[in-house]
N, C-alpha and C. Protein backbone atom coordinates (compact mmCIF):
# COMPACT_ATOMS: atom_id res chain seq x y z
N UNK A 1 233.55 -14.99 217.98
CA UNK A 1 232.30 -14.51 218.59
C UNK A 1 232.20 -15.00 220.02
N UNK A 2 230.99 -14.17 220.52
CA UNK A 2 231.05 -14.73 222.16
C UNK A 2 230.20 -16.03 222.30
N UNK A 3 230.40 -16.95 223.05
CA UNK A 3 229.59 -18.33 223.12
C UNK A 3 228.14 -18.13 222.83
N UNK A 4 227.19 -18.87 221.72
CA UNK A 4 226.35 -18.91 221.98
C UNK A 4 225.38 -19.34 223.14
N UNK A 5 224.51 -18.68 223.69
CA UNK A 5 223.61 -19.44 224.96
C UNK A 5 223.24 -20.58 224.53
N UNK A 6 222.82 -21.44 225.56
CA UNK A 6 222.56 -22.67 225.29
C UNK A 6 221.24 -22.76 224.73
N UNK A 7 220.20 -21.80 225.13
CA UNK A 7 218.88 -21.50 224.74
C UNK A 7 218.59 -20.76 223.53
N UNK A 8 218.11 -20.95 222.49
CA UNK A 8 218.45 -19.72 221.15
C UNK A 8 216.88 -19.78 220.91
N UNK A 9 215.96 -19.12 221.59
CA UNK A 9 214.20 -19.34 221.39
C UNK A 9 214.10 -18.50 220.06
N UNK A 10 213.23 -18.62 219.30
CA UNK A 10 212.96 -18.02 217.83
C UNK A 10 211.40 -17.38 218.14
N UNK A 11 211.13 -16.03 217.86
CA UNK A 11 209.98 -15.37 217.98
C UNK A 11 209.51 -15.56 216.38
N UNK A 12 208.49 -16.87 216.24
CA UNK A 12 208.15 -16.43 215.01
C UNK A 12 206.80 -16.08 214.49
N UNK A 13 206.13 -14.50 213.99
CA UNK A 13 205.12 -14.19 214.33
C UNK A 13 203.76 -14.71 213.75
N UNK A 14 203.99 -16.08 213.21
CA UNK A 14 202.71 -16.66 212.91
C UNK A 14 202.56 -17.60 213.92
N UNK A 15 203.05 -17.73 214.93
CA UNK A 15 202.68 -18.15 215.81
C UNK A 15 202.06 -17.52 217.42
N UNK A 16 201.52 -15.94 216.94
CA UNK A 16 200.81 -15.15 217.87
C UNK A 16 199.84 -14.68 217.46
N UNK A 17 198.80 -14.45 217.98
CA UNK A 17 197.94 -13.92 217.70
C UNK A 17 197.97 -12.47 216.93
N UNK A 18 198.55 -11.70 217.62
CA UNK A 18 199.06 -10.15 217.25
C UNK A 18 200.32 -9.92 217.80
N UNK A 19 200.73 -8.74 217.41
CA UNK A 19 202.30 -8.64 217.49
C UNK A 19 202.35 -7.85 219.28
N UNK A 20 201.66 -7.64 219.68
CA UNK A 20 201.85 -7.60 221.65
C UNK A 20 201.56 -8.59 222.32
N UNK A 21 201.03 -9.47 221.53
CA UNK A 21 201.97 -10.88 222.41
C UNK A 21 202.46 -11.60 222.43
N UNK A 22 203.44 -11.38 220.71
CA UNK A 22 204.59 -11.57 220.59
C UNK A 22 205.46 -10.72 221.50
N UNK A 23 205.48 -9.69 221.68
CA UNK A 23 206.29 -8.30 222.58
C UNK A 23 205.98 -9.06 223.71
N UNK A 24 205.48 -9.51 224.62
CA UNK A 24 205.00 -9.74 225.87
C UNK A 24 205.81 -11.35 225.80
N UNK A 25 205.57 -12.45 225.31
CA UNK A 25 206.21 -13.08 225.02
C UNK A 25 207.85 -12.98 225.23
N UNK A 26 208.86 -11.99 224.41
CA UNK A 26 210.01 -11.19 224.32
C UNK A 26 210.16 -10.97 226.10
N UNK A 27 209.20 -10.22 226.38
CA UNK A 27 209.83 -9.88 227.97
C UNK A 27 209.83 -11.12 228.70
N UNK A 28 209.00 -11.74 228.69
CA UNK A 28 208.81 -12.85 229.40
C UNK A 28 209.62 -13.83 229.47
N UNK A 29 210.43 -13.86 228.43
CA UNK A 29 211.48 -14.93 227.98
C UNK A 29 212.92 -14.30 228.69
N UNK A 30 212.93 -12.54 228.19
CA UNK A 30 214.04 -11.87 228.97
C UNK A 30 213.71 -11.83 230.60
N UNK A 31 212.57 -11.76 231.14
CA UNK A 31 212.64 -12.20 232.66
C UNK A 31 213.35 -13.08 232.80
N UNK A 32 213.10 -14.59 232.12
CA UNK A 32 213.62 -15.47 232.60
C UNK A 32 215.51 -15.96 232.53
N UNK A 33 215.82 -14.97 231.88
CA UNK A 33 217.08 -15.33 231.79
C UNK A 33 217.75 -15.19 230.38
N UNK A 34 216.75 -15.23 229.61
CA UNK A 34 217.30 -15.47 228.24
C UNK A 34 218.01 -13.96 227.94
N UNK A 35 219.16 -14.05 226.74
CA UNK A 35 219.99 -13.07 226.27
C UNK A 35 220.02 -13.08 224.90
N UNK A 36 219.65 -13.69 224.30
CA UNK A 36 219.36 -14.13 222.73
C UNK A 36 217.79 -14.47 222.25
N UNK A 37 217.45 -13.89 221.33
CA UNK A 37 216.63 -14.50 220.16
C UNK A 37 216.67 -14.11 219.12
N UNK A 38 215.51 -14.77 218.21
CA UNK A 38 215.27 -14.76 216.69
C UNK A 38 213.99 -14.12 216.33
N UNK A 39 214.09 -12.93 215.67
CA UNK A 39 212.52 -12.69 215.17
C UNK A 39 212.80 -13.45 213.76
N UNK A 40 211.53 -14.15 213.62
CA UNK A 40 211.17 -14.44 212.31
C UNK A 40 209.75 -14.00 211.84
N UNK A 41 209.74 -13.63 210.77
CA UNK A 41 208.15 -13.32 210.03
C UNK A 41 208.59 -13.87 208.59
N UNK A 42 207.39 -14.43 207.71
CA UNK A 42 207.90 -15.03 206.96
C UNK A 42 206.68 -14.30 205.81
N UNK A 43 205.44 -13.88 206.63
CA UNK A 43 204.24 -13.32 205.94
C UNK A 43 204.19 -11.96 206.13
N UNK A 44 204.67 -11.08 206.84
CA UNK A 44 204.44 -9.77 207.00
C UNK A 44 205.41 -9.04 206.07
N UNK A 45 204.45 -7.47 205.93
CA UNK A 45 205.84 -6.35 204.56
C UNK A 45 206.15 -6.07 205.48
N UNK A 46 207.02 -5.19 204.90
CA UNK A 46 208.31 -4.90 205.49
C UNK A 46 208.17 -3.66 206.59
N UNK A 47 207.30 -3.25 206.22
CA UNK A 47 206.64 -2.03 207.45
C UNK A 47 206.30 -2.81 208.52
N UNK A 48 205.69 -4.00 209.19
CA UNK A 48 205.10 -4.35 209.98
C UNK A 48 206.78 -5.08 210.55
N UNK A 49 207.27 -5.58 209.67
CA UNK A 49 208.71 -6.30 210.18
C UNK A 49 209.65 -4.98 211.15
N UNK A 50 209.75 -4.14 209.96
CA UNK A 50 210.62 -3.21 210.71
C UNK A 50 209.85 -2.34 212.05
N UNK A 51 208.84 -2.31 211.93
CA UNK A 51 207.89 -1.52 213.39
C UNK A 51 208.39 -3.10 214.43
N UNK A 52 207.75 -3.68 214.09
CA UNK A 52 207.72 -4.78 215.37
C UNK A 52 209.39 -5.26 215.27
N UNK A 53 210.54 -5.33 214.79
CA UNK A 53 211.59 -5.77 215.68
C UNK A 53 212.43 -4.26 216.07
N UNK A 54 212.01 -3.22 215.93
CA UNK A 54 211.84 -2.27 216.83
C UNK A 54 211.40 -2.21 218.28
N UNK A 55 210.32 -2.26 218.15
CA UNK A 55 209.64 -2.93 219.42
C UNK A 55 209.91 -3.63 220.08
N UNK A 56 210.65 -4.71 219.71
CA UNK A 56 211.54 -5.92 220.18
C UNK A 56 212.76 -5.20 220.98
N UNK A 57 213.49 -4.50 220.19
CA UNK A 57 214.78 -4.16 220.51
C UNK A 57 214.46 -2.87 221.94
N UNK A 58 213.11 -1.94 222.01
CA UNK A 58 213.01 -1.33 223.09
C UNK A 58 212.49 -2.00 224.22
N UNK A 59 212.00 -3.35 224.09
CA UNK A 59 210.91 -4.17 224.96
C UNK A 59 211.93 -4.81 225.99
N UNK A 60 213.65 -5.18 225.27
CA UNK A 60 214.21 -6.44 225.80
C UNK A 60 215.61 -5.74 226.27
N UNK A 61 215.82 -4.36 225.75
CA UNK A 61 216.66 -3.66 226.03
C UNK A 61 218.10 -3.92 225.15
N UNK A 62 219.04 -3.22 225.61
CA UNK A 62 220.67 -3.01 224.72
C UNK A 62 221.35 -4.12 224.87
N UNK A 63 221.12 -5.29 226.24
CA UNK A 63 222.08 -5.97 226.17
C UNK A 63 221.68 -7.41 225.72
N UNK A 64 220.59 -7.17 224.98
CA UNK A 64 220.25 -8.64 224.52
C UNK A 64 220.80 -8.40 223.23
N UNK A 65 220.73 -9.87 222.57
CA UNK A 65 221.18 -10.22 221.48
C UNK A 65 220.06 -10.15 220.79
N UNK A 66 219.62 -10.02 219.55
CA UNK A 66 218.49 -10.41 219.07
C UNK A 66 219.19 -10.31 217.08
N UNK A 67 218.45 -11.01 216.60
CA UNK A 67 218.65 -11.78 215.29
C UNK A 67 217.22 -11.29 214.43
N UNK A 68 217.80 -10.81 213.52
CA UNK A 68 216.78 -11.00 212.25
C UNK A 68 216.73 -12.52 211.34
N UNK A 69 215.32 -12.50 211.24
CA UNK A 69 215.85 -13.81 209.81
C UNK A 69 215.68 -13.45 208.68
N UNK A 70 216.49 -13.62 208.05
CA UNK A 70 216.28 -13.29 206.61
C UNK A 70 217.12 -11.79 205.93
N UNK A 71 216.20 -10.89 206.54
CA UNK A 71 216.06 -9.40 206.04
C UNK A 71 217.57 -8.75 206.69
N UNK A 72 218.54 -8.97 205.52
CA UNK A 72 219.79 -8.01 206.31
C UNK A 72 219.26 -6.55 206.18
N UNK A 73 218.47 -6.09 205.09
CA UNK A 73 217.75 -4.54 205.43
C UNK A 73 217.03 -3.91 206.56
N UNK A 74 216.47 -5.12 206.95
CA UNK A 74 216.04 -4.75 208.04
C UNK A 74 216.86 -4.88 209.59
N UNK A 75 217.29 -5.99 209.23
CA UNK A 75 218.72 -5.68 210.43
C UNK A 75 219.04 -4.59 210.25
N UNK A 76 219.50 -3.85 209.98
CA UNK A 76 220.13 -2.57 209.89
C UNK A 76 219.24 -1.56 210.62
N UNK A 77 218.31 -1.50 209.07
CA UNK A 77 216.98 0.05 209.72
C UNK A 77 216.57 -0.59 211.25
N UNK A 78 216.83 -1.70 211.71
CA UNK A 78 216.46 -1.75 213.20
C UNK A 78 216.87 -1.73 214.06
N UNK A 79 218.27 -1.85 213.52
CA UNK A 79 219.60 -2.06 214.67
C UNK A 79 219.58 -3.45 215.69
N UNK A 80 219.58 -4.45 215.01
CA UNK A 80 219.28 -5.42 215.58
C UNK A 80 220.94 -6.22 215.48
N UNK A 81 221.09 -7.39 216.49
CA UNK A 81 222.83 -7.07 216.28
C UNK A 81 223.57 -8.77 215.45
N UNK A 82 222.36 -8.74 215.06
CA UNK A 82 222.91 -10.20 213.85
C UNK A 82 221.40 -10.54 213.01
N UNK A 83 221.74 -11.47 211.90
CA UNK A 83 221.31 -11.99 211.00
C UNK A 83 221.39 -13.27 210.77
N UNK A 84 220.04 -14.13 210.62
CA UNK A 84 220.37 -15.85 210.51
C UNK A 84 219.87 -16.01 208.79
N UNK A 85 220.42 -16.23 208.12
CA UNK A 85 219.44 -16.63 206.64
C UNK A 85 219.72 -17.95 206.39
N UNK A 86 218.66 -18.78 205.22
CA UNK A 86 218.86 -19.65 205.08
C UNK A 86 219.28 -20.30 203.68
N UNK A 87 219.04 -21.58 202.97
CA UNK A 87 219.37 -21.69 202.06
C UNK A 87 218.70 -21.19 200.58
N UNK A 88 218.44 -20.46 200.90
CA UNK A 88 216.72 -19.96 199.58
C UNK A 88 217.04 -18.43 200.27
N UNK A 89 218.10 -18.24 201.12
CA UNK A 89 218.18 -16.02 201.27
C UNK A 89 219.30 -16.22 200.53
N UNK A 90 219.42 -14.81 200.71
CA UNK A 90 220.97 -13.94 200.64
C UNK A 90 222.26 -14.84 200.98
N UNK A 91 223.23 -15.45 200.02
CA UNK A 91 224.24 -15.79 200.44
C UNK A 91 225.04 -15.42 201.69
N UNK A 92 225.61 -16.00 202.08
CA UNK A 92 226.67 -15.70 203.47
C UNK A 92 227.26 -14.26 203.15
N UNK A 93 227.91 -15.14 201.73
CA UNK A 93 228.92 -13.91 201.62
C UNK A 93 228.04 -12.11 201.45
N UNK A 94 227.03 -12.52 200.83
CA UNK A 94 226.38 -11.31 200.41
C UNK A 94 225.15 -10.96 201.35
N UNK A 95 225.31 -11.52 202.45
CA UNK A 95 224.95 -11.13 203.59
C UNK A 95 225.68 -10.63 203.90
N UNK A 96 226.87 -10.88 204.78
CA UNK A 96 227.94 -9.90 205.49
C UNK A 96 228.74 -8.70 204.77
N UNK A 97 228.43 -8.88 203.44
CA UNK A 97 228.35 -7.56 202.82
C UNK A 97 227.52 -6.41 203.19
N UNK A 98 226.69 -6.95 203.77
CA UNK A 98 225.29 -5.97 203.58
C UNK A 98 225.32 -5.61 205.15
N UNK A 99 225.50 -6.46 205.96
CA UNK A 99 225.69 -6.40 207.58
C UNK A 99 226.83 -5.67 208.38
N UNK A 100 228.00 -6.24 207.85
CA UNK A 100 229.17 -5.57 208.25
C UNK A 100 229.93 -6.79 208.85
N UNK A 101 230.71 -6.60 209.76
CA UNK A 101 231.72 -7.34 210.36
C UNK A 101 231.02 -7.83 211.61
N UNK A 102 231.17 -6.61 212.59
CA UNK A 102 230.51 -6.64 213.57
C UNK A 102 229.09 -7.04 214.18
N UNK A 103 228.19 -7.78 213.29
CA UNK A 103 226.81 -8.06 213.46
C UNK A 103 227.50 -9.93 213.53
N UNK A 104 226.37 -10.44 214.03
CA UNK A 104 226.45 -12.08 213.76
C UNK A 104 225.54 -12.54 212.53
N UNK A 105 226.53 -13.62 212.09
CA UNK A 105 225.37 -14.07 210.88
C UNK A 105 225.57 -15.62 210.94
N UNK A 106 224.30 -16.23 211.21
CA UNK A 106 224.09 -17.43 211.48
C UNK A 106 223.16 -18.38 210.07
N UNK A 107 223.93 -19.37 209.71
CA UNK A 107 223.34 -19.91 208.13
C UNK A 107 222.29 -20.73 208.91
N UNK A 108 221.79 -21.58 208.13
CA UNK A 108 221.03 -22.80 208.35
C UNK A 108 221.07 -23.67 207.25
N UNK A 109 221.52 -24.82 207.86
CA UNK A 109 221.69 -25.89 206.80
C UNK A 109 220.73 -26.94 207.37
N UNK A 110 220.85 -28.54 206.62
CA UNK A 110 220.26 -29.40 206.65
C UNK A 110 220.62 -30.78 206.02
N UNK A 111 221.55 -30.50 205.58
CA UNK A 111 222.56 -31.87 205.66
C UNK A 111 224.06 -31.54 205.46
N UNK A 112 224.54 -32.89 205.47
CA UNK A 112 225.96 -32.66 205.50
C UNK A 112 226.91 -31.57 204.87
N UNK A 113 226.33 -31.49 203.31
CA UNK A 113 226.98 -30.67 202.23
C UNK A 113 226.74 -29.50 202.57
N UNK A 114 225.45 -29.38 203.28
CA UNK A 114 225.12 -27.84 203.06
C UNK A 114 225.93 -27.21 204.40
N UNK A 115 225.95 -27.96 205.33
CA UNK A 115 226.73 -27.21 206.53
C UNK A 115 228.28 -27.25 206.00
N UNK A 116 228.88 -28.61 205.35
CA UNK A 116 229.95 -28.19 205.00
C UNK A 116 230.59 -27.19 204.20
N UNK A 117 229.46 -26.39 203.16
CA UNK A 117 229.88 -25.66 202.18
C UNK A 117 229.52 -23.96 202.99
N UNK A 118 228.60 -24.30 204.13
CA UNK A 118 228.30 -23.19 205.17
C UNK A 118 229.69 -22.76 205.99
N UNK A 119 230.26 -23.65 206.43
CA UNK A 119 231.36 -23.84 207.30
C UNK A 119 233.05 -22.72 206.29
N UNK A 120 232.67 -22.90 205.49
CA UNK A 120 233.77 -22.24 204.57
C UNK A 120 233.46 -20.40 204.47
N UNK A 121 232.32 -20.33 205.49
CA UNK A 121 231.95 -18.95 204.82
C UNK A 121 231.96 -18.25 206.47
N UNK A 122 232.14 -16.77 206.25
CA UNK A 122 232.42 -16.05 207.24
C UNK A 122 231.47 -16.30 208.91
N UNK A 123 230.28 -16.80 208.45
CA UNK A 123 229.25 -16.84 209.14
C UNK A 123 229.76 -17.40 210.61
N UNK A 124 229.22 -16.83 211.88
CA UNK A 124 229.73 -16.88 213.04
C UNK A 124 228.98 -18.11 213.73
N UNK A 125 228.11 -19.05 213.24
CA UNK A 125 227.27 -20.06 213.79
C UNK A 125 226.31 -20.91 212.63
N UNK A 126 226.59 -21.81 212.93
CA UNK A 126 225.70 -22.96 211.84
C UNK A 126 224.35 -23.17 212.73
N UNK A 127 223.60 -23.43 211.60
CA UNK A 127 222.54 -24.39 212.33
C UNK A 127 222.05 -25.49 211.51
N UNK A 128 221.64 -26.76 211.71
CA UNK A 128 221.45 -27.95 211.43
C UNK A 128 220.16 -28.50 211.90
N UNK A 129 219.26 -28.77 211.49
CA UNK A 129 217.83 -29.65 211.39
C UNK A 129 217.53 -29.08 209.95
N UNK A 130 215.87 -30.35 210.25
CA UNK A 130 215.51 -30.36 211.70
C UNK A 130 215.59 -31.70 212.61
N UNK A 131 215.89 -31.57 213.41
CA UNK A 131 216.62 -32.61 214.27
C UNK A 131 215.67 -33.88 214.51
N UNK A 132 214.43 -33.02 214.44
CA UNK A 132 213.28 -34.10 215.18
C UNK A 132 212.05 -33.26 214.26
N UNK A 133 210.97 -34.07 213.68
CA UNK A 133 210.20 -33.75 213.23
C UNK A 133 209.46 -32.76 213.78
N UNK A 134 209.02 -31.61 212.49
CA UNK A 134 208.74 -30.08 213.39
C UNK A 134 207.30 -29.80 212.50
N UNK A 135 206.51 -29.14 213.10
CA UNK A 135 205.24 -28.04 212.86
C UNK A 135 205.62 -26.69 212.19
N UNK A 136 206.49 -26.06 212.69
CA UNK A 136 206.81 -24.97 212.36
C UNK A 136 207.08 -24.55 211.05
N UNK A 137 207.25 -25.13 210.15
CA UNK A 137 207.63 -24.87 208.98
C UNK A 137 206.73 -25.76 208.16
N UNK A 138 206.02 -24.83 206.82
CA UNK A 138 204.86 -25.56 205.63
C UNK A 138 205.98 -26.82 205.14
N UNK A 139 207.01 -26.82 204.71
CA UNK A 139 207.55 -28.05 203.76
C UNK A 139 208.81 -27.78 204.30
N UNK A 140 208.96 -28.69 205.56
CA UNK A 140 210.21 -28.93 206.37
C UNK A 140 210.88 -30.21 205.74
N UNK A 141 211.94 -29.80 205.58
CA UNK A 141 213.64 -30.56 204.70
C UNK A 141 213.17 -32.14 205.49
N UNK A 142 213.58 -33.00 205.36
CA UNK A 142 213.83 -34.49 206.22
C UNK A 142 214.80 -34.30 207.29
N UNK A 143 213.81 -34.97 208.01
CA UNK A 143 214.42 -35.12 209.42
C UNK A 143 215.73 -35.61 209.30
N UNK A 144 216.87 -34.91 210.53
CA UNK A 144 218.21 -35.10 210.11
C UNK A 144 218.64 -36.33 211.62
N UNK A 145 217.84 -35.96 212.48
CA UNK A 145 218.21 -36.99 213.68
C UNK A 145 219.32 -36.73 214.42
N UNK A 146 219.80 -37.67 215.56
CA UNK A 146 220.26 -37.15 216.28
C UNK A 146 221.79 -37.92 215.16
N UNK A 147 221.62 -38.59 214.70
CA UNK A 147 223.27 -38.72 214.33
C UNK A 147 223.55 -38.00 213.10
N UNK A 148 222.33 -37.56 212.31
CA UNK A 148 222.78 -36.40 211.24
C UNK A 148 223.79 -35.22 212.02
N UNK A 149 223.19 -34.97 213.59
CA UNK A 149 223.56 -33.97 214.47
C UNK A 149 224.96 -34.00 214.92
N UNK A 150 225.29 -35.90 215.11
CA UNK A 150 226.71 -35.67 215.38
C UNK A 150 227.32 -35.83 214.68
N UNK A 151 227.19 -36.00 212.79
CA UNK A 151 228.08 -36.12 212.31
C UNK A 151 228.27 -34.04 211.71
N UNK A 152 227.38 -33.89 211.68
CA UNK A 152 227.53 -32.11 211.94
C UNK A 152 228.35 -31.55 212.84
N UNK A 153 228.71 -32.10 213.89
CA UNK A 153 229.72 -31.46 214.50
C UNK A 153 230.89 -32.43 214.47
N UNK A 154 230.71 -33.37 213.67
CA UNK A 154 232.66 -33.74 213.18
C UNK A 154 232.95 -32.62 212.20
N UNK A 155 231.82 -32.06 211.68
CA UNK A 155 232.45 -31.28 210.44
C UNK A 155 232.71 -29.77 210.78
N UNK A 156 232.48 -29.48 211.70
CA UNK A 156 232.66 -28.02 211.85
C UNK A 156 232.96 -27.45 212.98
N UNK A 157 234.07 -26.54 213.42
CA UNK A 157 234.29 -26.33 214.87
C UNK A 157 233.26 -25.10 214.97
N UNK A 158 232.86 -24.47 214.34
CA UNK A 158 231.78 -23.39 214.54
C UNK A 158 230.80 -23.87 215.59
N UNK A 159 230.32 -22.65 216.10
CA UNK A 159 229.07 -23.00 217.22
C UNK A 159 227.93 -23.59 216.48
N UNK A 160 227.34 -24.94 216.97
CA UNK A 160 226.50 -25.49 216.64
C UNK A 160 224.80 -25.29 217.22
N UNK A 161 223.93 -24.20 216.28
CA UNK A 161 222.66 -24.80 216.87
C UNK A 161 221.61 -25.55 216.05
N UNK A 162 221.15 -26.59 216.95
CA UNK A 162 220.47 -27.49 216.41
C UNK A 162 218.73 -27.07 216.71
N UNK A 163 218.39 -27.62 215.82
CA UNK A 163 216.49 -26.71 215.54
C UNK A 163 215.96 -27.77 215.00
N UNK A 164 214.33 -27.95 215.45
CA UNK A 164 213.38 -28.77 214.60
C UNK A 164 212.85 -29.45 215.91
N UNK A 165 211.67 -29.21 216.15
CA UNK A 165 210.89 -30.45 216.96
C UNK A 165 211.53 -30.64 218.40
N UNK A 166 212.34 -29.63 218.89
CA UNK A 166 213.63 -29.67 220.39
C UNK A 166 212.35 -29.44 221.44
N UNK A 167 212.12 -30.29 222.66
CA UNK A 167 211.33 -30.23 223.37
C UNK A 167 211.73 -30.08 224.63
N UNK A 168 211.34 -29.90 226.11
CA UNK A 168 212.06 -30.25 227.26
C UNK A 168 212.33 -31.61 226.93
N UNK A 169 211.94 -32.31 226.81
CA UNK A 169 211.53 -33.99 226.99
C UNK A 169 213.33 -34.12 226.26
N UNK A 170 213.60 -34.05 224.77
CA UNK A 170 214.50 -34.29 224.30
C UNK A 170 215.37 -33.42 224.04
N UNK A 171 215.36 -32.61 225.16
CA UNK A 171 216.42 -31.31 224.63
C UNK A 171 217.67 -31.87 225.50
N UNK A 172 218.21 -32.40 226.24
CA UNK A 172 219.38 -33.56 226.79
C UNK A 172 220.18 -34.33 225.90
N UNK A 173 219.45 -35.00 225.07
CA UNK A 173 220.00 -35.47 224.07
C UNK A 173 220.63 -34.82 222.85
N UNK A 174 220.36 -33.83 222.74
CA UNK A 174 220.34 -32.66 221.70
C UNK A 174 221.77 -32.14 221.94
N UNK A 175 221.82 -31.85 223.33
CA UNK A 175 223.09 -31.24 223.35
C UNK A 175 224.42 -32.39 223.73
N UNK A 176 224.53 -33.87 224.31
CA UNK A 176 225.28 -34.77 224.31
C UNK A 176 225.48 -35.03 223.03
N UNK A 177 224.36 -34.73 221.70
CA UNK A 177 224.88 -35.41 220.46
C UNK A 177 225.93 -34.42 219.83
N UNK A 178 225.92 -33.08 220.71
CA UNK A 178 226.91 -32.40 219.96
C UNK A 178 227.03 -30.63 219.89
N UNK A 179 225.14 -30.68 220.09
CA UNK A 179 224.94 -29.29 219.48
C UNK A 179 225.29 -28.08 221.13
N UNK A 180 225.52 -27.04 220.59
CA UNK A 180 226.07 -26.03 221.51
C UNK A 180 224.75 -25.27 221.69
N UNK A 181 223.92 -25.35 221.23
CA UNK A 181 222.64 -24.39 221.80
C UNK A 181 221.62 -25.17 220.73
N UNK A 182 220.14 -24.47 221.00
CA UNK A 182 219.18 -25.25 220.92
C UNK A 182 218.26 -24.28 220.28
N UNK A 183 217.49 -24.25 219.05
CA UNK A 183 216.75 -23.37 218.82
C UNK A 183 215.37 -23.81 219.32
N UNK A 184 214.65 -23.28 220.34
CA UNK A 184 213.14 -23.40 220.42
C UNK A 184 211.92 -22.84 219.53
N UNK A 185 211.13 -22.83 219.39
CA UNK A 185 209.73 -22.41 218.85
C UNK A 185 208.62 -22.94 219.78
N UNK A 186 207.72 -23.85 219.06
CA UNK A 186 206.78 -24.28 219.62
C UNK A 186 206.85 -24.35 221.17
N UNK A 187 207.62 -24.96 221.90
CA UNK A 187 207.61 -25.15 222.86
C UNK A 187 207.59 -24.12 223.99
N UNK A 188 208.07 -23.13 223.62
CA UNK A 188 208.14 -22.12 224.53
C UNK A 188 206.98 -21.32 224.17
N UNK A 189 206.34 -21.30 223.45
CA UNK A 189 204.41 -20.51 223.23
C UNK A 189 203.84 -20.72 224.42
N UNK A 190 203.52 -21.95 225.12
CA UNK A 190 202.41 -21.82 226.61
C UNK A 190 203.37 -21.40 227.39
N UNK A 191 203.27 -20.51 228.48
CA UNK A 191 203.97 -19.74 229.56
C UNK A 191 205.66 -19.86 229.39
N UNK A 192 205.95 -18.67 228.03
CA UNK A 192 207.35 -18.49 228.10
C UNK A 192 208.36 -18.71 229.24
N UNK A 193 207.78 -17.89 229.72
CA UNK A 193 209.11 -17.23 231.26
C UNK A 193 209.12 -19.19 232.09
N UNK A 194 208.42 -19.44 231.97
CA UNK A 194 208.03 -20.83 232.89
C UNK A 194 208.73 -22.02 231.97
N UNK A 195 208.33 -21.80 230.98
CA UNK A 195 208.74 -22.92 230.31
C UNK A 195 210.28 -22.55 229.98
N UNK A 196 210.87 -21.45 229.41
CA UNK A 196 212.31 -21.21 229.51
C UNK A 196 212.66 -21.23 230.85
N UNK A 197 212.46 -21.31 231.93
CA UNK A 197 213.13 -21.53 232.58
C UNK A 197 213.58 -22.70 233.44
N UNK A 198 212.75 -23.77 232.59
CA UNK A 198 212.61 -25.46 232.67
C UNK A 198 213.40 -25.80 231.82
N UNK A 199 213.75 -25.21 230.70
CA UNK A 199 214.85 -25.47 229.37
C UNK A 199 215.97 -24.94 230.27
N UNK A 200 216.22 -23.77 230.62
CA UNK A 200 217.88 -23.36 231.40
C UNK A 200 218.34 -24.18 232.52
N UNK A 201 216.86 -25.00 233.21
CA UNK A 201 217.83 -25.81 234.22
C UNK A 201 218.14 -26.86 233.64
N UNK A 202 217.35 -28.10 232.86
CA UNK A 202 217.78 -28.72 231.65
C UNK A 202 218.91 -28.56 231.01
N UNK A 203 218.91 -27.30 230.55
CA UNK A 203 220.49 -27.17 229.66
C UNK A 203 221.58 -26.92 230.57
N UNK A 204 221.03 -26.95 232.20
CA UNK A 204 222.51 -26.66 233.10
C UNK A 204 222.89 -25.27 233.17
């Protein structure tokens, strides 16, 4: 696969008010540079999922990357050009069944075993937290830290992104312990375009 960006921001829509400013959000982030994200919805059917990462995909244009979570069905009916699931979706394998070759499919693990038994499977990128204690999630796994982080990348040459609690403040450390890109959330909500573009000089 092609290098992941160093920036991997996650659109996840319980964290907007309504879904146009989540969309507004999306541009704002693609002003600034970004080439990748994540829609996540974790509460909406499947009509509101598939309308809004539609929307996504005409808002940010052809040459971004953008990721479903979860829903390889809806990757598809949306044409969106990868899939992240986690340990409670669709297996790897029976994800990329459903995706194809050509889409990306990114796992998420949270400790050692689980990235190692991730690492054996077709999937084009791991991810590992949460690194640093996070909001984002009702019943988030135990904090994995920054040396859970580097012993995650003794174990796997796959692209590493690391997620959970990643701030400007400690996003430096994040990537010396190992990880190849950085999943945001919270942090990038007050003035996207501004605040990603304080993370890209940060990440170099």
């Amino acid at each position: 696969m092609q290098l992941l960006p160093r920036l991997y921001p996650i659109l996840d829509a319980a964290c907007f008010m309504d879904a146009a400013t989540m969309l507004k959000a999306a541009e704002e982030l693609a002003a600034a540079g970004i080439t990748l994200l994540q829609y996540r919805n974790k509460s909406g059917n499947a009509r509101q999922m598939l309308e809004q990462a539609r929307d996504l995909r005409l808002r940010v244009g052809a040459n971004f990357k953008l990721i479903m979570n979860d829903r390889a069905d809806l990757c598809l009916a949306a044409g969106l050009d990868g899939l992240h699931v986690g340990q409670d979706d669709l297996s790897p394998a029976s994800a990329r069944l459903i995706i194809g070759s050509e889409r990306w499919l990114g796992v998420s693990t949270h400790n050692p075993e689980q990235l190692a038994e991730a690492d054996k499977t077709s999937a084009d990128y791991l991810a590992i937290g949460p690194i640093f204690a996070t909001r984002s999630k009702a019943n988030p796994d135990p904090v994995v830290g920054l040396e859970g982080l580097r012993r995650a990348r003794e174990l796997t040459r796959k692209p590493l992104v690391a997620i959970g609690g990643i701030t400007r403040a400690n996003v430096r450390s994040v990537i010396e312990a190992g990880a190849d890109s950085v999943a945001v959330i919270s942090d990038l909500l007050l003035a996207p375009r501004k605040t990603a573009e304080e993370f890209l000089t940060l990440l170099g």
